[in-house]
PDB file of N, CA and C in Angstrom:
ATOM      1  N   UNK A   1       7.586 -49.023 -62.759  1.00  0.00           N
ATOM      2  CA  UNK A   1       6.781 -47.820 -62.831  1.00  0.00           C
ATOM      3  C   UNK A   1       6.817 -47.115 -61.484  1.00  0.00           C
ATOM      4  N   UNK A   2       7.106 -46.182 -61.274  1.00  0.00           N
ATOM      5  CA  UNK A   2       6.739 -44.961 -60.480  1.00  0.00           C
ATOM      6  C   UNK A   2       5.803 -45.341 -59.420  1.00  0.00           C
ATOM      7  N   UNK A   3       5.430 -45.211 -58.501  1.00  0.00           N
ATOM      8  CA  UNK A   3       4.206 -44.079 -57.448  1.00  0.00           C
ATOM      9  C   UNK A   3       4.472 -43.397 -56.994  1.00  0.00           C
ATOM     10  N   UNK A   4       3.425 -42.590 -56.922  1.00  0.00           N
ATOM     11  CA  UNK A   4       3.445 -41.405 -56.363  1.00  0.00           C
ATOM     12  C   UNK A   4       2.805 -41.177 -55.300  1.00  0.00           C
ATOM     13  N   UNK A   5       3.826 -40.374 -54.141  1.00  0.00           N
ATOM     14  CA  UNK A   5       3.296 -40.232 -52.580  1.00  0.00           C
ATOM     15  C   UNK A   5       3.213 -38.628 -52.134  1.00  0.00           C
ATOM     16  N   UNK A   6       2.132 -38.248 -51.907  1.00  0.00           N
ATOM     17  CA  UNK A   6       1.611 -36.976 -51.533  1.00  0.00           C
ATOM     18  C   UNK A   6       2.643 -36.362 -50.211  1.00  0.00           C
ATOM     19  N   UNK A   7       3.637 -35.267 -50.390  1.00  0.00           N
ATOM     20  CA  UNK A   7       4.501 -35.007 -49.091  1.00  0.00           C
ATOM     21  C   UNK A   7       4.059 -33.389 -48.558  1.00  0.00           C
ATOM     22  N   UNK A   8       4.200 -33.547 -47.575  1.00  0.00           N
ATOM     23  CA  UNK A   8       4.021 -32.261 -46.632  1.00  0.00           C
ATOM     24  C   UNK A   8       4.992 -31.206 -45.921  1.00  0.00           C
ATOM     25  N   UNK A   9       5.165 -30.105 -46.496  1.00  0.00           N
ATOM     26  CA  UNK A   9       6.220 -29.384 -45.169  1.00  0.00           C
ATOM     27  C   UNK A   9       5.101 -28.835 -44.113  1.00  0.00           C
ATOM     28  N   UNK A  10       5.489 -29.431 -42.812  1.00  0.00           N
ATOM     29  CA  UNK A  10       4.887 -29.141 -42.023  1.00  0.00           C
ATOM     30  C   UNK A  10       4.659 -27.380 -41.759  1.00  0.00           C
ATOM     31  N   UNK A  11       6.390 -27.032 -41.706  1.00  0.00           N
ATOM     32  CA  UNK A  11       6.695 -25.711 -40.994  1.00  0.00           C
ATOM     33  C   UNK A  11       5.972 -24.419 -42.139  1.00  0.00           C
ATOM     34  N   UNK A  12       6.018 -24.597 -43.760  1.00  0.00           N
ATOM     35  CA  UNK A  12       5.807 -23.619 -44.693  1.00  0.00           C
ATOM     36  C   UNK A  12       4.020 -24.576 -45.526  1.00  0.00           C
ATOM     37  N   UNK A  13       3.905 -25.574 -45.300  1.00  0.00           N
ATOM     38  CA  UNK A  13       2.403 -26.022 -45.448  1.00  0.00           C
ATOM     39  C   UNK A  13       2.524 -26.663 -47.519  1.00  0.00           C
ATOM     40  N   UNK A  14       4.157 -26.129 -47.763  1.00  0.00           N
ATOM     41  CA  UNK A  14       3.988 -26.806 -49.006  1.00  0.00           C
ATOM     42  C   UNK A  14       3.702 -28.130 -49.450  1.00  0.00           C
ATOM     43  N   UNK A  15       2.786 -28.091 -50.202  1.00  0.00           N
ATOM     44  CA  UNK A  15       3.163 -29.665 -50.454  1.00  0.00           C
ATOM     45  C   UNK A  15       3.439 -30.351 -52.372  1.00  0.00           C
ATOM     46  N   UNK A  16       3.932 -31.136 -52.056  1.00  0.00           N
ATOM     47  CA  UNK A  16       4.929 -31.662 -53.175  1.00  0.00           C
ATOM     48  C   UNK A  16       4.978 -32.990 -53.401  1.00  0.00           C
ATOM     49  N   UNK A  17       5.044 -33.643 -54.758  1.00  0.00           N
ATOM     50  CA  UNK A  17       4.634 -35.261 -55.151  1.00  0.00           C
ATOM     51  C   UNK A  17       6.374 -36.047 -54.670  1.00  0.00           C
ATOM     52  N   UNK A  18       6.069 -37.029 -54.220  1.00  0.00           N
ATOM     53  CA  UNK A  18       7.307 -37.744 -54.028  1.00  0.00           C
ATOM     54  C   UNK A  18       6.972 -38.825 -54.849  1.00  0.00           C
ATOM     55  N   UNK A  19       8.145 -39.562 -54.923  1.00  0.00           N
ATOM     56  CA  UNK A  19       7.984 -40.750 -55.665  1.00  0.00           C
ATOM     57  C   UNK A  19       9.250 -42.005 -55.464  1.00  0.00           C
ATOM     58  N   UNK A  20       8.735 -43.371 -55.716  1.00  0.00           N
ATOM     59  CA  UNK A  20       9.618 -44.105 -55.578  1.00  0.00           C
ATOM     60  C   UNK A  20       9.043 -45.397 -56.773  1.00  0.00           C
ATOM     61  N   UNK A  21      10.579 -46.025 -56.920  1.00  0.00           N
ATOM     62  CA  UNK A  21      10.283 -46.928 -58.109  1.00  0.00           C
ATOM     63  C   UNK A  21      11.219 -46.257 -59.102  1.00  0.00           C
ATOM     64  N   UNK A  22      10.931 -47.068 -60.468  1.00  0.00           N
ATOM     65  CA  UNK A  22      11.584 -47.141 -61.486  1.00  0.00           C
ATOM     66  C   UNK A  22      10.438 -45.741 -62.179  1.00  0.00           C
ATOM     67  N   UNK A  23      12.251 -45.058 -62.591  1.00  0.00           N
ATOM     68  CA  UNK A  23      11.771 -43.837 -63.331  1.00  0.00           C
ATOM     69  C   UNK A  23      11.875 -43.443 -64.854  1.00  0.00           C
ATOM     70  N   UNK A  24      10.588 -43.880 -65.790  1.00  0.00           N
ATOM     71  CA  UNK A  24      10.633 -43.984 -66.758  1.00  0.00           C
ATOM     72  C   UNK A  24      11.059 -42.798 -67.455  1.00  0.00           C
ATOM     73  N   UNK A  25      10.598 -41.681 -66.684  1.00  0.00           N
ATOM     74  CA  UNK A  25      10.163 -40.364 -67.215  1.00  0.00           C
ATOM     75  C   UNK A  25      12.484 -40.030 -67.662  1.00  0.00           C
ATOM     76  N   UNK A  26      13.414 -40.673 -66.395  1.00  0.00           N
ATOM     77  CA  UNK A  26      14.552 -40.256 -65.995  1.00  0.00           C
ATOM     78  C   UNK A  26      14.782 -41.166 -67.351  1.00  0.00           C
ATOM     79  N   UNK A  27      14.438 -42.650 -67.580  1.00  0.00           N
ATOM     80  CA  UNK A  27      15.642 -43.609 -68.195  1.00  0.00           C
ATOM     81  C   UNK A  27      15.181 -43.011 -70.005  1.00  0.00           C
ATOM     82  N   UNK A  28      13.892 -42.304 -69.913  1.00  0.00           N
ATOM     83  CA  UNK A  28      13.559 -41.665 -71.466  1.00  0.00           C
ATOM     84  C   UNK A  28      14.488 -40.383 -71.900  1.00  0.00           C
ATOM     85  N   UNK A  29      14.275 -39.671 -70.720  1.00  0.00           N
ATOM     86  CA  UNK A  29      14.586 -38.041 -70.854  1.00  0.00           C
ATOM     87  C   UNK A  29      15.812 -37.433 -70.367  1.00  0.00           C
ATOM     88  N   UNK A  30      16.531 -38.527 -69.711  1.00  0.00           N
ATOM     89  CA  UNK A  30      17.415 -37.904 -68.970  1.00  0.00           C
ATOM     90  C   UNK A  30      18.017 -37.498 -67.955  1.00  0.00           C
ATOM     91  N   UNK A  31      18.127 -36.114 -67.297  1.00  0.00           N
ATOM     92  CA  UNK A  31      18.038 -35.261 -66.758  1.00  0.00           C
ATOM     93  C   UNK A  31      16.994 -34.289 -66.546  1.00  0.00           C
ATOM     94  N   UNK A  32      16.147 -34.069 -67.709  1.00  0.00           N
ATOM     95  CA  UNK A  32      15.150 -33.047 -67.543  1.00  0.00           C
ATOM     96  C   UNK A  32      14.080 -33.053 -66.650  1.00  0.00           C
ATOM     97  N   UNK A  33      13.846 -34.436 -66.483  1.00  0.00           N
ATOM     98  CA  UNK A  33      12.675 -34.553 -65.192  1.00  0.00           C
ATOM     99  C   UNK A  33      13.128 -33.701 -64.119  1.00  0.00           C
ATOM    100  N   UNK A  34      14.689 -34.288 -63.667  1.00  0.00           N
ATOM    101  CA  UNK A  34      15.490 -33.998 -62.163  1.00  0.00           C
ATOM    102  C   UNK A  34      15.131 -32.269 -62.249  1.00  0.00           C
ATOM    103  N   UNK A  35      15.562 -31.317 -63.071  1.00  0.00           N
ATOM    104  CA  UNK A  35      15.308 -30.360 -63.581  1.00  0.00           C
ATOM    105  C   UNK A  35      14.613 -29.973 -63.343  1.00  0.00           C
ATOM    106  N   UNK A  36      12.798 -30.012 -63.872  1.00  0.00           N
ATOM    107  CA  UNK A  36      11.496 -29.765 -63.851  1.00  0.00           C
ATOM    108  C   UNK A  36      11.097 -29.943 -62.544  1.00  0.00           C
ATOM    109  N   UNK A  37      11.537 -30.939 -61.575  1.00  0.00           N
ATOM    110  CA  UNK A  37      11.652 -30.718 -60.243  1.00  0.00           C
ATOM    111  C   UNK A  37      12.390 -29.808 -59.365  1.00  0.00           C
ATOM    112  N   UNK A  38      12.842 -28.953 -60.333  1.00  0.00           N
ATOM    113  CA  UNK A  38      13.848 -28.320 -59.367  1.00  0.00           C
ATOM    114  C   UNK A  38      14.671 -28.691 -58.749  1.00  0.00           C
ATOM    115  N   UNK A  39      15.259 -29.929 -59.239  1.00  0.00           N
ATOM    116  CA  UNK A  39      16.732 -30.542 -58.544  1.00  0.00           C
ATOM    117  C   UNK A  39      17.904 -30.466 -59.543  1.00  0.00           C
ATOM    118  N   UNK A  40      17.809 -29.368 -59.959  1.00  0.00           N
ATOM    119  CA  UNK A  40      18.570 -28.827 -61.062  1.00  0.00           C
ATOM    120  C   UNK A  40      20.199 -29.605 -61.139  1.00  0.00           C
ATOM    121  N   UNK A  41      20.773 -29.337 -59.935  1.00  0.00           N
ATOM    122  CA  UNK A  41      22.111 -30.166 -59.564  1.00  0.00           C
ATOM    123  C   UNK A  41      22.215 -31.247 -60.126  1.00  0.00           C
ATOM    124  N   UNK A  42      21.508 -32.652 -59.892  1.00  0.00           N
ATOM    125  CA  UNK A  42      21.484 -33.917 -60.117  1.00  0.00           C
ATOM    126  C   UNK A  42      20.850 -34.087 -61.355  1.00  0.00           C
ATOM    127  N   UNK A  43      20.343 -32.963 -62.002  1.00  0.00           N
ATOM    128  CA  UNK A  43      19.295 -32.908 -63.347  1.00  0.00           C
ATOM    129  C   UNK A  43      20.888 -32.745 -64.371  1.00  0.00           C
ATOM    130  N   UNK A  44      21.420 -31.787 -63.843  1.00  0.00           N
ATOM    131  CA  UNK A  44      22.726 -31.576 -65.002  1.00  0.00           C
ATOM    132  C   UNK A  44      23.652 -32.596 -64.452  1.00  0.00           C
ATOM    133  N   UNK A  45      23.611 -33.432 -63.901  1.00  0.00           N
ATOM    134  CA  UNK A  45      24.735 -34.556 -63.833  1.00  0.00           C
ATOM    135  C   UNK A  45      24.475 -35.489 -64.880  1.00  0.00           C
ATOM    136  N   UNK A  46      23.493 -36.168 -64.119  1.00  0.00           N
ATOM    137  CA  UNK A  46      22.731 -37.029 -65.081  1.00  0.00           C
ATOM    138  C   UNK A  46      22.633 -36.746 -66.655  1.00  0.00           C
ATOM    139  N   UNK A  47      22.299 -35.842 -66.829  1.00  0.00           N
ATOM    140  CA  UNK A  47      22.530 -34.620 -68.324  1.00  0.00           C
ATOM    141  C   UNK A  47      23.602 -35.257 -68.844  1.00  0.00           C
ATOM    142  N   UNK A  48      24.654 -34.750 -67.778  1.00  0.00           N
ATOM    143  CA  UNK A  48      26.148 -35.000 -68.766  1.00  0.00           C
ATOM    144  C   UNK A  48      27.000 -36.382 -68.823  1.00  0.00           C
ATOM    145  N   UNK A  49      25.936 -37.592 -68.010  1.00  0.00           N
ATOM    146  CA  UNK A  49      26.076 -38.870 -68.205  1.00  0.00           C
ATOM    147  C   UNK A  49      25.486 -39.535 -69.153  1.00  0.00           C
ATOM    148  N   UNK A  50      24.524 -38.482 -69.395  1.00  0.00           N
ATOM    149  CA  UNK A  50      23.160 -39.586 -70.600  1.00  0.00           C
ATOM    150  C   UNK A  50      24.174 -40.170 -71.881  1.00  0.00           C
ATOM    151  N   UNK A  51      25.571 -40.171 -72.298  1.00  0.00           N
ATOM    152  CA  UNK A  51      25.979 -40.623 -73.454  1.00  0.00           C
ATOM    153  C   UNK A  51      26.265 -42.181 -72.875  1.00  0.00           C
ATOM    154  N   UNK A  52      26.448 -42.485 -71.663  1.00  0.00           N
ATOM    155  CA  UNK A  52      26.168 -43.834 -71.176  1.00  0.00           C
ATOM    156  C   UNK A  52      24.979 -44.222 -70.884  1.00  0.00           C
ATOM    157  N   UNK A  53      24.329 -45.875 -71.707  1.00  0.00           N
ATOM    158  CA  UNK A  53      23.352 -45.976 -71.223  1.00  0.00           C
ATOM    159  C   UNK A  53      23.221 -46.618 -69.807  1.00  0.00           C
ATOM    160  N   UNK A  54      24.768 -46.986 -69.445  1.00  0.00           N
ATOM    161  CA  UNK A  54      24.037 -47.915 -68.100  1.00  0.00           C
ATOM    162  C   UNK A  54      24.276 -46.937 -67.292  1.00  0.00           C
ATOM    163  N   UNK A  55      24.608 -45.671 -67.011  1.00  0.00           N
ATOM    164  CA  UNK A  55      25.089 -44.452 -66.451  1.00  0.00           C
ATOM    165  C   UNK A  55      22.781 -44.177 -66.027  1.00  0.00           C
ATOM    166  N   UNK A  56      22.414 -44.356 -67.412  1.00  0.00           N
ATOM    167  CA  UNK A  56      21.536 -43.320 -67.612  1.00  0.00           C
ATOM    168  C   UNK A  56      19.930 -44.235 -66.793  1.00  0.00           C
ATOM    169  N   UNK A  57      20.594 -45.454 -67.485  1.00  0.00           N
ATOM    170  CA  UNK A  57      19.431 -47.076 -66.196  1.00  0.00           C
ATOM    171  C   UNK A  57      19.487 -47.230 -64.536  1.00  0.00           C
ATOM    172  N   UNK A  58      20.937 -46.634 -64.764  1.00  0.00           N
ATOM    173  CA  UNK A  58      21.008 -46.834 -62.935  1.00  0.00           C
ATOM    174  C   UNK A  58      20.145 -45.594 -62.625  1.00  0.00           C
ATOM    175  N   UNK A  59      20.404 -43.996 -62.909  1.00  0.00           N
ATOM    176  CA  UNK A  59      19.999 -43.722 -62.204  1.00  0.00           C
ATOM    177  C   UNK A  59      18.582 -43.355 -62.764  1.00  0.00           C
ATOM    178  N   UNK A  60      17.837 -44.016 -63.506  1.00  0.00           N
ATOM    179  CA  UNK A  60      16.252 -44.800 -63.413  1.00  0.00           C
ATOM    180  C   UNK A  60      15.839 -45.315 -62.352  1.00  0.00           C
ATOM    181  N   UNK A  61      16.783 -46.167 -62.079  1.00  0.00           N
ATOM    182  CA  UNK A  61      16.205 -46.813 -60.839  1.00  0.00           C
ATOM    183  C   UNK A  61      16.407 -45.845 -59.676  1.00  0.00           C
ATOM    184  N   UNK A  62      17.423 -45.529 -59.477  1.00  0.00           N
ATOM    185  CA  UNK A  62      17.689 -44.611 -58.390  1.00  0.00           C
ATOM    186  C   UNK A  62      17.337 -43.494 -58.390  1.00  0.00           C
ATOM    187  N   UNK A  63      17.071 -42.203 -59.379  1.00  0.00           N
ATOM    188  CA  UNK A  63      16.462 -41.244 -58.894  1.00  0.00           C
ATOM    189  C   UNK A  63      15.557 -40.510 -58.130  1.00  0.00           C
ATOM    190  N   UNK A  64      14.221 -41.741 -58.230  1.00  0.00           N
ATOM    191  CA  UNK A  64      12.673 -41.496 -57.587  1.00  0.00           C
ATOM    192  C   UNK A  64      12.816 -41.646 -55.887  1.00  0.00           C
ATOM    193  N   UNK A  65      13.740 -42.325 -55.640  1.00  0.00           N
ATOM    194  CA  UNK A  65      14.365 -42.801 -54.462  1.00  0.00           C
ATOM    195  C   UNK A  65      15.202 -41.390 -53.545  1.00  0.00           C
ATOM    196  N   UNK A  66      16.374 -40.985 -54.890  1.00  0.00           N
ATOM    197  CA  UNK A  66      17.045 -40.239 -53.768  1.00  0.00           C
ATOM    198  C   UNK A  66      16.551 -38.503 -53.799  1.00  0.00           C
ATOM    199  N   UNK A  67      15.285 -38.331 -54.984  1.00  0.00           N
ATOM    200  CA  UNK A  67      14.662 -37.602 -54.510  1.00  0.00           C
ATOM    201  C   UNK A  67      13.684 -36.912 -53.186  1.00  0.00           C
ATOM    202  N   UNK A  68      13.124 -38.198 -53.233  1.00  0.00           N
ATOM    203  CA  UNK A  68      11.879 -38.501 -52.214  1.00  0.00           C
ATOM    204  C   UNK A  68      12.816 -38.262 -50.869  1.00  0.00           C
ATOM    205  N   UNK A  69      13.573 -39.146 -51.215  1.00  0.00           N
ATOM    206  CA  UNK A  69      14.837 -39.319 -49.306  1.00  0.00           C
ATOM    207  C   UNK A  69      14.909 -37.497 -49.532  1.00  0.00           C
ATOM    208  N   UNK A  70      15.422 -37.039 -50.106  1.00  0.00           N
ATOM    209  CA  UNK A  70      16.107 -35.413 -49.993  1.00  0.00           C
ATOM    210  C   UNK A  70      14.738 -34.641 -49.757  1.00  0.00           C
ATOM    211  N   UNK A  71      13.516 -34.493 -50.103  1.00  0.00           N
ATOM    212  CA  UNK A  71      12.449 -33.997 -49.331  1.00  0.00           C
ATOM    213  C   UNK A  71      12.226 -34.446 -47.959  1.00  0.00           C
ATOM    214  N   UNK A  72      12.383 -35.589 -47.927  1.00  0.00           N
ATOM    215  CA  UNK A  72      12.299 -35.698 -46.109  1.00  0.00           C
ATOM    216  C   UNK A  72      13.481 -35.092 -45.304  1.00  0.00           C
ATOM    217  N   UNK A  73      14.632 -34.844 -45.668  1.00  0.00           N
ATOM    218  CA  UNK A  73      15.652 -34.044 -45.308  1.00  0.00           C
ATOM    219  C   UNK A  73      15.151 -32.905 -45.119  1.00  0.00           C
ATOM    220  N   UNK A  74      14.392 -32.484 -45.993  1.00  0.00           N
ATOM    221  CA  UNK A  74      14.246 -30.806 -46.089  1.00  0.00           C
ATOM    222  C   UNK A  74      13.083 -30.949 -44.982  1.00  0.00           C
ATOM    223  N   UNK A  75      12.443 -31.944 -44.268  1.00  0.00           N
ATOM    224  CA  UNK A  75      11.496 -31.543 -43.599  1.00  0.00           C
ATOM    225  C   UNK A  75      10.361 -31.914 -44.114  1.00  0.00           C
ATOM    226  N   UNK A  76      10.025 -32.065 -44.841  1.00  0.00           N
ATOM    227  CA  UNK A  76       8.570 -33.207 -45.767  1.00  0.00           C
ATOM    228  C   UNK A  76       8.087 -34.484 -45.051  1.00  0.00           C
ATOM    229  N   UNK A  77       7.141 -34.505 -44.968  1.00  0.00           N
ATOM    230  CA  UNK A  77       6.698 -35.603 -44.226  1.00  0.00           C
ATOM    231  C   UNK A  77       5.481 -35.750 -45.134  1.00  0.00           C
ATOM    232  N   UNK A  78       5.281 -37.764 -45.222  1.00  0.00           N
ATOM    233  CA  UNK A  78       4.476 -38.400 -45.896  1.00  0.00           C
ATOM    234  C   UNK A  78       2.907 -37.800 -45.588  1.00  0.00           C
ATOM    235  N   UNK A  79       2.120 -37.253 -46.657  1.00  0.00           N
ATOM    236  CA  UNK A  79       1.080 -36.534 -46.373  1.00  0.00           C
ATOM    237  C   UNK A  79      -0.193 -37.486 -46.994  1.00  0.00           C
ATOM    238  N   UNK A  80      -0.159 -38.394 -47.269  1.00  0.00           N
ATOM    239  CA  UNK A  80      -0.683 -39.546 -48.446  1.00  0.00           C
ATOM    240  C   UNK A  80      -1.932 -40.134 -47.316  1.00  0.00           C
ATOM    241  N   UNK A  81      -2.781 -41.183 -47.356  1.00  0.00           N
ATOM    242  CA  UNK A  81      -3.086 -42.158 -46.009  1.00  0.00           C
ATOM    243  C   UNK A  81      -2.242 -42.917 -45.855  1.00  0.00           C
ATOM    244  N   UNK A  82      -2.562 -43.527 -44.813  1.00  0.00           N
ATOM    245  CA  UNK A  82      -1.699 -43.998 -44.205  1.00  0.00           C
ATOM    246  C   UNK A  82      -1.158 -45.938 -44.365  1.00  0.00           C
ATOM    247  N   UNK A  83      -2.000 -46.397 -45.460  1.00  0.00           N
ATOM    248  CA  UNK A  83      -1.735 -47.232 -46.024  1.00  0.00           C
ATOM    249  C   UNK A  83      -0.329 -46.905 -47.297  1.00  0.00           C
ATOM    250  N   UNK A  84      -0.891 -46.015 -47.646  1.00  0.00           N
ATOM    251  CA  UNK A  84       0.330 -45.570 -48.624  1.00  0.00           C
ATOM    252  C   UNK A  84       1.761 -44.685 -48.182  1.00  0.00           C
ATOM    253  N   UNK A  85       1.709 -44.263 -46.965  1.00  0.00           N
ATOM    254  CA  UNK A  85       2.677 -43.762 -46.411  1.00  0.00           C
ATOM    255  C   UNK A  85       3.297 -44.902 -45.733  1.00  0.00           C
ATOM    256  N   UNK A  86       2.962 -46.086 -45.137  1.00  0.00           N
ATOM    257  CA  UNK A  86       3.636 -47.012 -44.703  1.00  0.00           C
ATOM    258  C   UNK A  86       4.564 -47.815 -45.400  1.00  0.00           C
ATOM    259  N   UNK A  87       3.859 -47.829 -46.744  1.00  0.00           N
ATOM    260  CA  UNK A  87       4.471 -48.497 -48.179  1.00  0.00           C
ATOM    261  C   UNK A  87       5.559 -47.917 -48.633  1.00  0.00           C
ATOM    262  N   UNK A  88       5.170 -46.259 -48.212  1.00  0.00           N
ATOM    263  CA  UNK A  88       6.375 -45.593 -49.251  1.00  0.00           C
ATOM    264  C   UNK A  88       7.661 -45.813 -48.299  1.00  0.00           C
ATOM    265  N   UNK A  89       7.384 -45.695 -46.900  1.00  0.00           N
ATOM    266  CA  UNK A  89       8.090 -45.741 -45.944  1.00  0.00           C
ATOM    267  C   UNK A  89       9.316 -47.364 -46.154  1.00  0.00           C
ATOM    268  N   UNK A  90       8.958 -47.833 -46.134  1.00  0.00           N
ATOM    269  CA  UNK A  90       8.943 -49.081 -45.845  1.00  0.00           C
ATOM    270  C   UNK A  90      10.077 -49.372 -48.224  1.00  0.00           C
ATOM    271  N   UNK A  91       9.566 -49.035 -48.518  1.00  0.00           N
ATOM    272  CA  UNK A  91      10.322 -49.042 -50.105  1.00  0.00           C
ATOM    273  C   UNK A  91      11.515 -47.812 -50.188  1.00  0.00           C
ATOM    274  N   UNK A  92      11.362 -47.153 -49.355  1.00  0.00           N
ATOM    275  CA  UNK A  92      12.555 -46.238 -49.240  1.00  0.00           C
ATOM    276  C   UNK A  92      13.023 -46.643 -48.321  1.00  0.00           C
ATOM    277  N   UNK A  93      13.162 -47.091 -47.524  1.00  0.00           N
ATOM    278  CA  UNK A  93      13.689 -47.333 -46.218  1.00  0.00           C
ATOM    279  C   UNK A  93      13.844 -46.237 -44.672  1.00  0.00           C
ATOM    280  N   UNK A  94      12.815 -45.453 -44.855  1.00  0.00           N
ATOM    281  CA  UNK A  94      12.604 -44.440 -44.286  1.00  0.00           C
ATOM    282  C   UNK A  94      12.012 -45.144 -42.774  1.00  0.00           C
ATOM    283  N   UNK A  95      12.587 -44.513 -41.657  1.00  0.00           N
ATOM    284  CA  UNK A  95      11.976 -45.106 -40.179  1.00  0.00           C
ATOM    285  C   UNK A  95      10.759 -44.109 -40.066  1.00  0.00           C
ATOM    286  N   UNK A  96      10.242 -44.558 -39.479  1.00  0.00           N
ATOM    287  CA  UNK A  96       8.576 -43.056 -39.000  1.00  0.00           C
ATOM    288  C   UNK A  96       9.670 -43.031 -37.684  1.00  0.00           C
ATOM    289  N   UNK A  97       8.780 -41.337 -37.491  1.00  0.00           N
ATOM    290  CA  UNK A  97       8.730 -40.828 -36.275  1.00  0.00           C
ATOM    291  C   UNK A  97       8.208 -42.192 -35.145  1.00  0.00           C
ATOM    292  N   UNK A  98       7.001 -42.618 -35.252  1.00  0.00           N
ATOM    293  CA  UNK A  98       6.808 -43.349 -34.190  1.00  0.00           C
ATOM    294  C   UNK A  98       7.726 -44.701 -33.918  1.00  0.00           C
ATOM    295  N   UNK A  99       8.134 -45.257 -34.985  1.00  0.00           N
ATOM    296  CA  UNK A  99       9.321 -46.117 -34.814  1.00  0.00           C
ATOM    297  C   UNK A  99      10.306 -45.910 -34.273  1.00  0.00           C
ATOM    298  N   UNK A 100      11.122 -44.245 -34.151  1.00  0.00           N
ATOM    299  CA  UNK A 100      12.051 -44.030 -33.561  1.00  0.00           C
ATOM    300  C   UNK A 100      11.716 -43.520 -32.163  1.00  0.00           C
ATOM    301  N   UNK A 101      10.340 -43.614 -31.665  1.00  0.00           N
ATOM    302  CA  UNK A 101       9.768 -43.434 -30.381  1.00  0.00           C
ATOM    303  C   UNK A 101       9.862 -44.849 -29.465  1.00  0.00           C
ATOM    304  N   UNK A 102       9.788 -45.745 -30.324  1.00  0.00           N
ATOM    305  CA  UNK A 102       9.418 -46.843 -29.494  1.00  0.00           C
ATOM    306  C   UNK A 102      11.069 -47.823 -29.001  1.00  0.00           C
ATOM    307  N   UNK A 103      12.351 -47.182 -30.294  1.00  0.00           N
ATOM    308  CA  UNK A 103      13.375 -47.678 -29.736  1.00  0.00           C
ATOM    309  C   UNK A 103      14.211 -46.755 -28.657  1.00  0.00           C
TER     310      UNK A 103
END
């Protein structure tokens, strides 16, 4: 199952649900989630893989993942407390800012 982690653009103040874990909403529907997020690109891939099911399980597992990573690209930062931003951190494999201070 899913959680969901509250993200922040610092510079424009948007903020937007991230998520990591197994994506039920992806291994039911498809593509259309990726879509409804506005990751339209990876929404029509996935789309035109769904006639495989292990095409359509992997990226269940993997979607919630390489979403979340591509908002922190764009500048998103974990907006959640900070018990749950450590978690999400830490399940994505994401370094904090202060981690890359201290090496």
């Amino acid at each position: 199952m899913a959680t969901q982690i509250l993200m922040k653009n610092p510079s424009t103040g948007i903020v937007k649900k991230g998520f990591y874990g197994f994506s039920w909403t992806t291994f039911c529907f498809s593509g259309i989630p990726a879509m409804m997020r506005g990751d339209i690109l990876t929404g029509i891939l996935i789309t035109c893989f769904c006639w495989c099911p292990l095409v359509t399980l992997i990226m269940a597992f993997k979607y919630n993942k390489m979403y979340t990573t591509k908002l922190v690209e764009q500048g998103y930062e974990f907006a959640d407390n900070e018990t749950a931003n450590e978690i999400a951190r830490v399940r994505l494999g994401i370094v904090s800012n202060k981690q890359n201070k201290d090496q």
